[in-house]
PDB file of N, CA and C in Angstrom:
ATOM      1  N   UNK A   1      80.380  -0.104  45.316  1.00  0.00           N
ATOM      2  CA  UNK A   1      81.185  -0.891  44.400  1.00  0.00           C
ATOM      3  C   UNK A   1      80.290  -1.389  43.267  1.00  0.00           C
ATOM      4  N   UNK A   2      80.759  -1.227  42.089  1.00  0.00           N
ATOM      5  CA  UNK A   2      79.985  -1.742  40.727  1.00  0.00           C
ATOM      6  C   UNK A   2      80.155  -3.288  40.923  1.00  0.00           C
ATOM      7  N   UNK A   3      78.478  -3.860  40.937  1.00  0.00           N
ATOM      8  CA  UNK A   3      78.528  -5.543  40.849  1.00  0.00           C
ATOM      9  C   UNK A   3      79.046  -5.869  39.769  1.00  0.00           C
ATOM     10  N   UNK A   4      78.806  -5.240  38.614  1.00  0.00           N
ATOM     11  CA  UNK A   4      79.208  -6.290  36.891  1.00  0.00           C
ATOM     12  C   UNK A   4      80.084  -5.549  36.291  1.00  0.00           C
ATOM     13  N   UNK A   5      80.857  -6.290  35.491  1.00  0.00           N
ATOM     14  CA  UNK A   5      82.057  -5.541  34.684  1.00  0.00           C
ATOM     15  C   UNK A   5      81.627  -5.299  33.440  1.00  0.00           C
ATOM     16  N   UNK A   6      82.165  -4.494  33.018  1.00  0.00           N
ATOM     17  CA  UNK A   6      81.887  -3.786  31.909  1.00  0.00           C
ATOM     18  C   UNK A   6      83.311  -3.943  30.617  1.00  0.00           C
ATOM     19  N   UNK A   7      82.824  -5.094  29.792  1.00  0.00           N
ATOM     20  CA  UNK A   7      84.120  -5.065  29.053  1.00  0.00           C
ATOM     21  C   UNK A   7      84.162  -4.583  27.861  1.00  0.00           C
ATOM     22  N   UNK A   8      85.494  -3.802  27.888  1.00  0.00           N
ATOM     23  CA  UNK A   8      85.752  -3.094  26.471  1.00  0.00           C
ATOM     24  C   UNK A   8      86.381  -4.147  25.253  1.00  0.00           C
ATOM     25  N   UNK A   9      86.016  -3.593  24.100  1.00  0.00           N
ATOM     26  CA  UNK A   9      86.667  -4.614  22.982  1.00  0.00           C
ATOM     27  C   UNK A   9      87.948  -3.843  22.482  1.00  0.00           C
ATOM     28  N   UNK A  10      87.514  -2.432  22.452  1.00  0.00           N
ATOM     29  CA  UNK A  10      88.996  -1.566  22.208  1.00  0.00           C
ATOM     30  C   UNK A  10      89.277  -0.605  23.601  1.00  0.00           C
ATOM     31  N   UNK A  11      90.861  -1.028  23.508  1.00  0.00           N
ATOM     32  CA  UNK A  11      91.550   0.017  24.118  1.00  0.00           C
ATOM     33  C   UNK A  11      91.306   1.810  24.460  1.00  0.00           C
ATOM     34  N   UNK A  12      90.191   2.162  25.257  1.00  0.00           N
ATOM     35  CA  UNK A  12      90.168   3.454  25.416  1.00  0.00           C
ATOM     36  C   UNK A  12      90.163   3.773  26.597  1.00  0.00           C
ATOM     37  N   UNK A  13      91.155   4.384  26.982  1.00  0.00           N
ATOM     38  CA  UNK A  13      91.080   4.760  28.744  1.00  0.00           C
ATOM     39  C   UNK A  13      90.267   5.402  29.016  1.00  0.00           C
ATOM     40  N   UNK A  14      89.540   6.534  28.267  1.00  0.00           N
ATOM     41  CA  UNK A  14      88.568   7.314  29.010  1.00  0.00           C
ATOM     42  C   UNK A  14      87.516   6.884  29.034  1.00  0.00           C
ATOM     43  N   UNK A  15      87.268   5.808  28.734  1.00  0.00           N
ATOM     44  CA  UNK A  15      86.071   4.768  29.229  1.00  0.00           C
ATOM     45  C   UNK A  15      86.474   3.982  30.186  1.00  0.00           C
ATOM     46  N   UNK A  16      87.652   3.812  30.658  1.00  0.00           N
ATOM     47  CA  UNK A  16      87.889   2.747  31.771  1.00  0.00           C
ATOM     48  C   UNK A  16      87.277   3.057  32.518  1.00  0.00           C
ATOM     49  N   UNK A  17      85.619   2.730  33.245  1.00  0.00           N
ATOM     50  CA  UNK A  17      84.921   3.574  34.750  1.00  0.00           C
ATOM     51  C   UNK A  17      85.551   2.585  35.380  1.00  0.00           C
ATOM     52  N   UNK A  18      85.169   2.777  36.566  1.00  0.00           N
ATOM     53  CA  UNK A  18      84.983   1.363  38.015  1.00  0.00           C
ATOM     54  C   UNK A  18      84.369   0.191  37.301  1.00  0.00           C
ATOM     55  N   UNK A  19      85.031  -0.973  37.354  1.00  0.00           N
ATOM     56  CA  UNK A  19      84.066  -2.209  37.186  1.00  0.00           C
ATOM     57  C   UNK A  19      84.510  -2.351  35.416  1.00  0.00           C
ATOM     58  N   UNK A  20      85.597  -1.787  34.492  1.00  0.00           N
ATOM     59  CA  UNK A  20      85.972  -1.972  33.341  1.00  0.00           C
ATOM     60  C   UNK A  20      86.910  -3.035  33.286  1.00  0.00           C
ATOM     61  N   UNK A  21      86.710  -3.971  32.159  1.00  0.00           N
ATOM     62  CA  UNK A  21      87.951  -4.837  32.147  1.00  0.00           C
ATOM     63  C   UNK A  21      88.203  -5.135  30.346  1.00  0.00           C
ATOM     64  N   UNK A  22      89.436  -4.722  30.463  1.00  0.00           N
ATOM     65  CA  UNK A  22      89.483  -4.796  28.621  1.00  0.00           C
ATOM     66  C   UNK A  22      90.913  -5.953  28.633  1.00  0.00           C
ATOM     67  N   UNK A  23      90.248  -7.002  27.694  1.00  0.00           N
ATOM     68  CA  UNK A  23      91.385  -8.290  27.435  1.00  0.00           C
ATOM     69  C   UNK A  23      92.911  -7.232  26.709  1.00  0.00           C
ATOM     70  N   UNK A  24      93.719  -7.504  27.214  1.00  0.00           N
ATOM     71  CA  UNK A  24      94.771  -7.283  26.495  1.00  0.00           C
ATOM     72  C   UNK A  24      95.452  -8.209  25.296  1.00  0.00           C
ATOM     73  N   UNK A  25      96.207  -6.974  23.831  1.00  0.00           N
ATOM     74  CA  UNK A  25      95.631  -7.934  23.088  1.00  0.00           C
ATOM     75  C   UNK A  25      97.046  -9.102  23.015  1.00  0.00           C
ATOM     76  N   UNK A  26      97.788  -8.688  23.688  1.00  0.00           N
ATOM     77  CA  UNK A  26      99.295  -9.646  24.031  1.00  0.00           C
ATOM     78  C   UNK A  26      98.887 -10.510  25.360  1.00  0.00           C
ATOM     79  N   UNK A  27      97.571 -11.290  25.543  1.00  0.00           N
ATOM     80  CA  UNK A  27      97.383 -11.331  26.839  1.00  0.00           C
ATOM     81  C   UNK A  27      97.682 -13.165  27.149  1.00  0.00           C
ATOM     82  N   UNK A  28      98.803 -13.213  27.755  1.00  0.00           N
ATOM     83  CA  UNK A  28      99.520 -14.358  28.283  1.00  0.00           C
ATOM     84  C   UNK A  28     101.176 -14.272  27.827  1.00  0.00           C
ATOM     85  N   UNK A  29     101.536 -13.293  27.066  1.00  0.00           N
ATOM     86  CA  UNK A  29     102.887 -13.093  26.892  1.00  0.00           C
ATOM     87  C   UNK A  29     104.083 -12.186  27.843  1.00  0.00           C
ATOM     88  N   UNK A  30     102.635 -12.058  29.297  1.00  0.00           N
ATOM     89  CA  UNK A  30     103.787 -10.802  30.306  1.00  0.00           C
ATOM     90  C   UNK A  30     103.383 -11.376  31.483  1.00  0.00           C
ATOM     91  N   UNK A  31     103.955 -11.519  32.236  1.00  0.00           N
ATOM     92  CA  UNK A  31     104.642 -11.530  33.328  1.00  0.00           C
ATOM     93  C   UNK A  31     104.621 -13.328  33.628  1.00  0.00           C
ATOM     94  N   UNK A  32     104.107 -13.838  34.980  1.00  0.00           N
ATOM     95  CA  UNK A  32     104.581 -15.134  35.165  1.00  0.00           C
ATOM     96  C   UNK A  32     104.505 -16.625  34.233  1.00  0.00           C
ATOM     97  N   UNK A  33     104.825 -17.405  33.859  1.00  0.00           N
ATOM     98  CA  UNK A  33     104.773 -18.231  32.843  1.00  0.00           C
ATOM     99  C   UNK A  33     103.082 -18.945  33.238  1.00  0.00           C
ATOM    100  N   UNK A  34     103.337 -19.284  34.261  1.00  0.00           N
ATOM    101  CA  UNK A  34     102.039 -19.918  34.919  1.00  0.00           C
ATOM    102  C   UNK A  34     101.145 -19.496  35.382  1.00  0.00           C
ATOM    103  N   UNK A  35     101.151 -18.129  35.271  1.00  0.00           N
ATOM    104  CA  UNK A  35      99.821 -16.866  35.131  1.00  0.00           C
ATOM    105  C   UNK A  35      99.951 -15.889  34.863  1.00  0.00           C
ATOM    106  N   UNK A  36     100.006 -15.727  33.138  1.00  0.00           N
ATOM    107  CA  UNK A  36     100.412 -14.481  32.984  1.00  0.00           C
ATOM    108  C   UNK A  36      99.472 -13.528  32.972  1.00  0.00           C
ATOM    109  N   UNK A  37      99.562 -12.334  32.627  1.00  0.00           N
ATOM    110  CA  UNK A  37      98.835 -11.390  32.937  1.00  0.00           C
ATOM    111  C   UNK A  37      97.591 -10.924  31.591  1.00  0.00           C
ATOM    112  N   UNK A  38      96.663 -10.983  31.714  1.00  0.00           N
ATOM    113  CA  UNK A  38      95.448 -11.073  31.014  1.00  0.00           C
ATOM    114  C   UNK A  38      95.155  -9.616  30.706  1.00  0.00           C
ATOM    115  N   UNK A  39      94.605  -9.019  31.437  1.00  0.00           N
ATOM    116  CA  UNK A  39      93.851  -7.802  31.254  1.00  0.00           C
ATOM    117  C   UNK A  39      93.905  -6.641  32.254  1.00  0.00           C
ATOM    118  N   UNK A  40      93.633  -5.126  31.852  1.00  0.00           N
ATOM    119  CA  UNK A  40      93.405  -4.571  32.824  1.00  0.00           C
ATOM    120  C   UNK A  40      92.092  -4.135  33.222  1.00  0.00           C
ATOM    121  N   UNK A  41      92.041  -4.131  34.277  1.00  0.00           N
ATOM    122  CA  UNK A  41      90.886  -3.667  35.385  1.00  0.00           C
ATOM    123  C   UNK A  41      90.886  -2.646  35.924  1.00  0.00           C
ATOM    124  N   UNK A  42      89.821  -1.590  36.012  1.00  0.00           N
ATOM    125  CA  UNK A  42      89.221  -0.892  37.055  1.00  0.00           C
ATOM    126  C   UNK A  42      88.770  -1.429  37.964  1.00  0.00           C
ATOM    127  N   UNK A  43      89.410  -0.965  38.961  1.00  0.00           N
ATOM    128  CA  UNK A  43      89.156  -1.573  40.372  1.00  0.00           C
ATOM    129  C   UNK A  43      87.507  -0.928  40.649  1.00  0.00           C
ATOM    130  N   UNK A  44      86.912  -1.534  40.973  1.00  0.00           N
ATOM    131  CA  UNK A  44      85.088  -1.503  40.719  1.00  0.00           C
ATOM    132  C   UNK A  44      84.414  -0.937  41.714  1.00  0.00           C
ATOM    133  N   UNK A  45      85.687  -0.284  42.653  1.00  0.00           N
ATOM    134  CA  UNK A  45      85.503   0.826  43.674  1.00  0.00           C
ATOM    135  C   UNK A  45      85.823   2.022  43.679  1.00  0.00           C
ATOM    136  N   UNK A  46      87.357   1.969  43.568  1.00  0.00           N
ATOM    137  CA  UNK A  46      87.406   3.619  42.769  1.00  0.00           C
ATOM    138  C   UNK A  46      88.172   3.737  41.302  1.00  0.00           C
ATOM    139  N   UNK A  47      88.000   2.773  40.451  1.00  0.00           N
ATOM    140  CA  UNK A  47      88.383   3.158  39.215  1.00  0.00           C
ATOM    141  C   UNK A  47      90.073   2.555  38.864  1.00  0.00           C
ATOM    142  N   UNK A  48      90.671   2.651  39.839  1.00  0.00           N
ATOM    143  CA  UNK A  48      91.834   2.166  39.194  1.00  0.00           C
ATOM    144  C   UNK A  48      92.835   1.832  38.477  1.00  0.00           C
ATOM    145  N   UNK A  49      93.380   1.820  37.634  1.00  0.00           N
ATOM    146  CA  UNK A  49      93.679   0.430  36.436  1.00  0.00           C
ATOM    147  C   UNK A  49      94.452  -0.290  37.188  1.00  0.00           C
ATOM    148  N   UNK A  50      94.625  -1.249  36.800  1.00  0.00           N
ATOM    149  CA  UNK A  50      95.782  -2.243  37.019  1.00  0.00           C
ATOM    150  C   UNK A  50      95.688  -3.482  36.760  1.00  0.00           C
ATOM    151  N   UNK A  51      96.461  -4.240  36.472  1.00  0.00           N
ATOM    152  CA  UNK A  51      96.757  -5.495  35.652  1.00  0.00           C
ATOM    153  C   UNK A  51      96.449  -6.465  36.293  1.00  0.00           C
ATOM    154  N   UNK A  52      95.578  -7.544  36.100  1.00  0.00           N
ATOM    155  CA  UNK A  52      95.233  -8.710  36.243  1.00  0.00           C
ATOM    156  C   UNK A  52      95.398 -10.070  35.412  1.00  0.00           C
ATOM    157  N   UNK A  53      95.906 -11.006  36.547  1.00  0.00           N
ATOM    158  CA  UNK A  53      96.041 -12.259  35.704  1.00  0.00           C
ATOM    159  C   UNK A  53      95.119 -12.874  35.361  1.00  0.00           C
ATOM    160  N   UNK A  54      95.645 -14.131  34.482  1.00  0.00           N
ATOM    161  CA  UNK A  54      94.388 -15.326  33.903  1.00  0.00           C
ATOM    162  C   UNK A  54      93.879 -16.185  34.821  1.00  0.00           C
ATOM    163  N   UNK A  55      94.598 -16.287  36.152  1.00  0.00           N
ATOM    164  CA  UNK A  55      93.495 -16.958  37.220  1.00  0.00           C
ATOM    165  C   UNK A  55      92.906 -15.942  37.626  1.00  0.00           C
ATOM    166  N   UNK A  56      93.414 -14.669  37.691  1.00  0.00           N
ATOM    167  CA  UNK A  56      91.866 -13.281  38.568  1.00  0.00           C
ATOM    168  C   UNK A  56      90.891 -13.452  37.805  1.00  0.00           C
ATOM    169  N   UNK A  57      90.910 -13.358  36.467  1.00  0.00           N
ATOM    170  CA  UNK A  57      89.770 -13.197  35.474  1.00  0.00           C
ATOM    171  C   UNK A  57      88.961 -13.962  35.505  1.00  0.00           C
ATOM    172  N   UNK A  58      89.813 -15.664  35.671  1.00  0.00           N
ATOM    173  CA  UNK A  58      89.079 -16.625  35.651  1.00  0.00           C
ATOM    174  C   UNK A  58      88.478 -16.824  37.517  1.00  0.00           C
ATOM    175  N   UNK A  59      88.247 -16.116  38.349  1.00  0.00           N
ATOM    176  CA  UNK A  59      87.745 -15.762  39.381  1.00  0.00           C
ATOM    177  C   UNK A  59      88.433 -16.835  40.265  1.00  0.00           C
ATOM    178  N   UNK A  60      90.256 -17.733  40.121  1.00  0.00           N
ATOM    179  CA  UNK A  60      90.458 -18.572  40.916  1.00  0.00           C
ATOM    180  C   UNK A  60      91.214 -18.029  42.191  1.00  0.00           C
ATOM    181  N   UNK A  61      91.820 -16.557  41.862  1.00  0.00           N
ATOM    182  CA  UNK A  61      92.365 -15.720  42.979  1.00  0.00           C
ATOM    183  C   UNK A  61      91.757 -14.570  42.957  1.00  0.00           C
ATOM    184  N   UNK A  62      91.599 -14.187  43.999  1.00  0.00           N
ATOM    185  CA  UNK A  62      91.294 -12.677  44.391  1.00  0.00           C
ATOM    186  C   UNK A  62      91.737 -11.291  44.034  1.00  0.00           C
ATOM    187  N   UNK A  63      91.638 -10.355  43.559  1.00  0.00           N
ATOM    188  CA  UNK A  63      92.145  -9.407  43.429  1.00  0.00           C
ATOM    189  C   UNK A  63      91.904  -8.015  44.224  1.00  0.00           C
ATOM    190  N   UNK A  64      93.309  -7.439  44.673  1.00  0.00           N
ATOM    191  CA  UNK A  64      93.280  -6.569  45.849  1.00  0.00           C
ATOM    192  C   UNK A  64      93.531  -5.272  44.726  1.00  0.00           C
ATOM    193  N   UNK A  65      92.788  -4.113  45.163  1.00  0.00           N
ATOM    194  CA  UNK A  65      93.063  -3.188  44.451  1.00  0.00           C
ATOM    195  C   UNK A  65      94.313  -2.158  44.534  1.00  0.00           C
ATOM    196  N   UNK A  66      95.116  -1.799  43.931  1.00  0.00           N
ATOM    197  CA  UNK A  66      96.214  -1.338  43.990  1.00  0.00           C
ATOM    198  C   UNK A  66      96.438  -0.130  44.362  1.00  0.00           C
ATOM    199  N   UNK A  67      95.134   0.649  44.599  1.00  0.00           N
ATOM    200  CA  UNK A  67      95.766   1.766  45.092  1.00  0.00           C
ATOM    201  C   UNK A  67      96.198   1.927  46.837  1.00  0.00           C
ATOM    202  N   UNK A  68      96.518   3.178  47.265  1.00  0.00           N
ATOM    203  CA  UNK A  68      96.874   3.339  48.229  1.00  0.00           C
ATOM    204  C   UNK A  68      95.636   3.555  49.159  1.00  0.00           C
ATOM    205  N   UNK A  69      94.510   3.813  48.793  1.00  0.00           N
ATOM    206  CA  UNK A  69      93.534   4.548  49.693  1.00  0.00           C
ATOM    207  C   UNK A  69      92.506   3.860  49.484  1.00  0.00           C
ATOM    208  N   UNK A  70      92.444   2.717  48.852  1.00  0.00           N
ATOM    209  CA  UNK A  70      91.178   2.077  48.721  1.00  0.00           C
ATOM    210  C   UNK A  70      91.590   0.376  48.886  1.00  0.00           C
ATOM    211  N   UNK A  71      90.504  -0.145  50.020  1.00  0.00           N
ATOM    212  CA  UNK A  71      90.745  -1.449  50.422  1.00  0.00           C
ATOM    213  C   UNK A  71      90.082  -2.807  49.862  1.00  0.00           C
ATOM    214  N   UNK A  72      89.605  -2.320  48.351  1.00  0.00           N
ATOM    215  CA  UNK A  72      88.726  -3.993  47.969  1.00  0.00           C
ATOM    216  C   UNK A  72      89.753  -4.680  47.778  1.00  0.00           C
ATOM    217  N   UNK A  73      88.802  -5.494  47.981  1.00  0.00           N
ATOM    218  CA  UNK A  73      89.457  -7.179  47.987  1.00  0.00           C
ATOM    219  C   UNK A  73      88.230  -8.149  47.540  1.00  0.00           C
ATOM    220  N   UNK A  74      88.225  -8.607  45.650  1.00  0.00           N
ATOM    221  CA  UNK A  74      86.930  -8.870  45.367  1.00  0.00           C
ATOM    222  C   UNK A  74      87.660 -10.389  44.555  1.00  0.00           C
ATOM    223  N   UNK A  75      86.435 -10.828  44.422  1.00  0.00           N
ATOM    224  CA  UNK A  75      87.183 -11.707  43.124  1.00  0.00           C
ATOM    225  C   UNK A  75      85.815 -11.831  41.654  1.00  0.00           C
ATOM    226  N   UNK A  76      86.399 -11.666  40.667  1.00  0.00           N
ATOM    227  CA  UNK A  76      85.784 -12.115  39.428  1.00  0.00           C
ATOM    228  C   UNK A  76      85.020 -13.436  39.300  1.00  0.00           C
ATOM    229  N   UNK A  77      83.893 -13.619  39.053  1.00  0.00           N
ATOM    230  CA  UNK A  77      83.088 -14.354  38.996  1.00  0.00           C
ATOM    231  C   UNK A  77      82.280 -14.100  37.322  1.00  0.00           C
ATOM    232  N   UNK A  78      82.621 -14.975  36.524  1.00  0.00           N
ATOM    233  CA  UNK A  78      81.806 -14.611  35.215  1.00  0.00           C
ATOM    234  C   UNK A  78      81.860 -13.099  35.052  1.00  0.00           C
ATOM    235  N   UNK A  79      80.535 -12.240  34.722  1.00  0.00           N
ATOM    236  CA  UNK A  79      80.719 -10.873  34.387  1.00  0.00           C
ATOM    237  C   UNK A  79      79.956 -10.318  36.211  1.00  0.00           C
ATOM    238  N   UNK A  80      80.345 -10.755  37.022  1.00  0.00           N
ATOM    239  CA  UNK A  80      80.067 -10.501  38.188  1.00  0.00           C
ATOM    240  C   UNK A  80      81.359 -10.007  39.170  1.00  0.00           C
ATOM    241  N   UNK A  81      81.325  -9.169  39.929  1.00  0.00           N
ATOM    242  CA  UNK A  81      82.063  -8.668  41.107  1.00  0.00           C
ATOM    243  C   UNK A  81      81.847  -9.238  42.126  1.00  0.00           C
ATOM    244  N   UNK A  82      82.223 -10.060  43.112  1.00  0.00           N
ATOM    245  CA  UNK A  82      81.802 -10.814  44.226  1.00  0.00           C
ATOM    246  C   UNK A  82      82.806  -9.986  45.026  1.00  0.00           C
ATOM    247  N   UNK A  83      82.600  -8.963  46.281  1.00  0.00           N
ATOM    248  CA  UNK A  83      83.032  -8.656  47.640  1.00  0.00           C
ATOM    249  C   UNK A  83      83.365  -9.653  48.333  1.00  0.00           C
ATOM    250  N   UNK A  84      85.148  -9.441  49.070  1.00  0.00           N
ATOM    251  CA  UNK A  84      85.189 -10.929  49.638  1.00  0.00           C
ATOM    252  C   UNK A  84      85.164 -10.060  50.899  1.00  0.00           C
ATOM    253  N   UNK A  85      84.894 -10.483  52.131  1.00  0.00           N
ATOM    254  CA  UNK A  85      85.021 -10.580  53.011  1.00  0.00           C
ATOM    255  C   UNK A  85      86.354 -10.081  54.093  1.00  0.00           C
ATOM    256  N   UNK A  86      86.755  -9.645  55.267  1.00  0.00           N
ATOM    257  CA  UNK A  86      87.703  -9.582  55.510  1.00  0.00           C
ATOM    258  C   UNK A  86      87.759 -10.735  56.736  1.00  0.00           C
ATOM    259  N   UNK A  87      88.543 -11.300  57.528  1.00  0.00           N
ATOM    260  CA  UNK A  87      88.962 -12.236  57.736  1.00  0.00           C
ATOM    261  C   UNK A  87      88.666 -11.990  58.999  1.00  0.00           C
TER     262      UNK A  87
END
């Protein structure tokens, strides 16, 4: 798993690796009022994309990676990847 994220300033998917996170530029105008959705992420294990809120970013919830075949479960810490633990 990539420890540090790697953030883009422009939109290019074929740079999204593992461990990419590019601010979206509508970012707090989609989805919940009280956390909307910030940016997307490469999941920093196998690449991923998928959408993360303004508490994931801000490292206050965890983020589980969305695919089907891969089990992180990390949370954002500054430009750091922190592995959480399983229970």
């Amino acid at each position: 798993m990539v420890a540090e994220l790697n953030v883009l300033n422009e939109w290019i998917p074929e740079q999204m690796g593992p461990g990419t996170l590019f601010v979206l530029e509508n970012a707090g105008e989609m989805g919940q009022e009280e956390d909307p959705y910030w940016a997307v992420l490469a999941c920093p294990e196998c690449g991923t994309l998928g959408l993360v809120t303004r508490r994931q970013v801000l490292g206050i919830l965890p983020v589980i990676c969305g695919s089907d075949k891969c089990p992180a479960h990390f949370v954002l810490h500054d430009d750091k990847v922190v592995v959480r633990k399983p229970n």
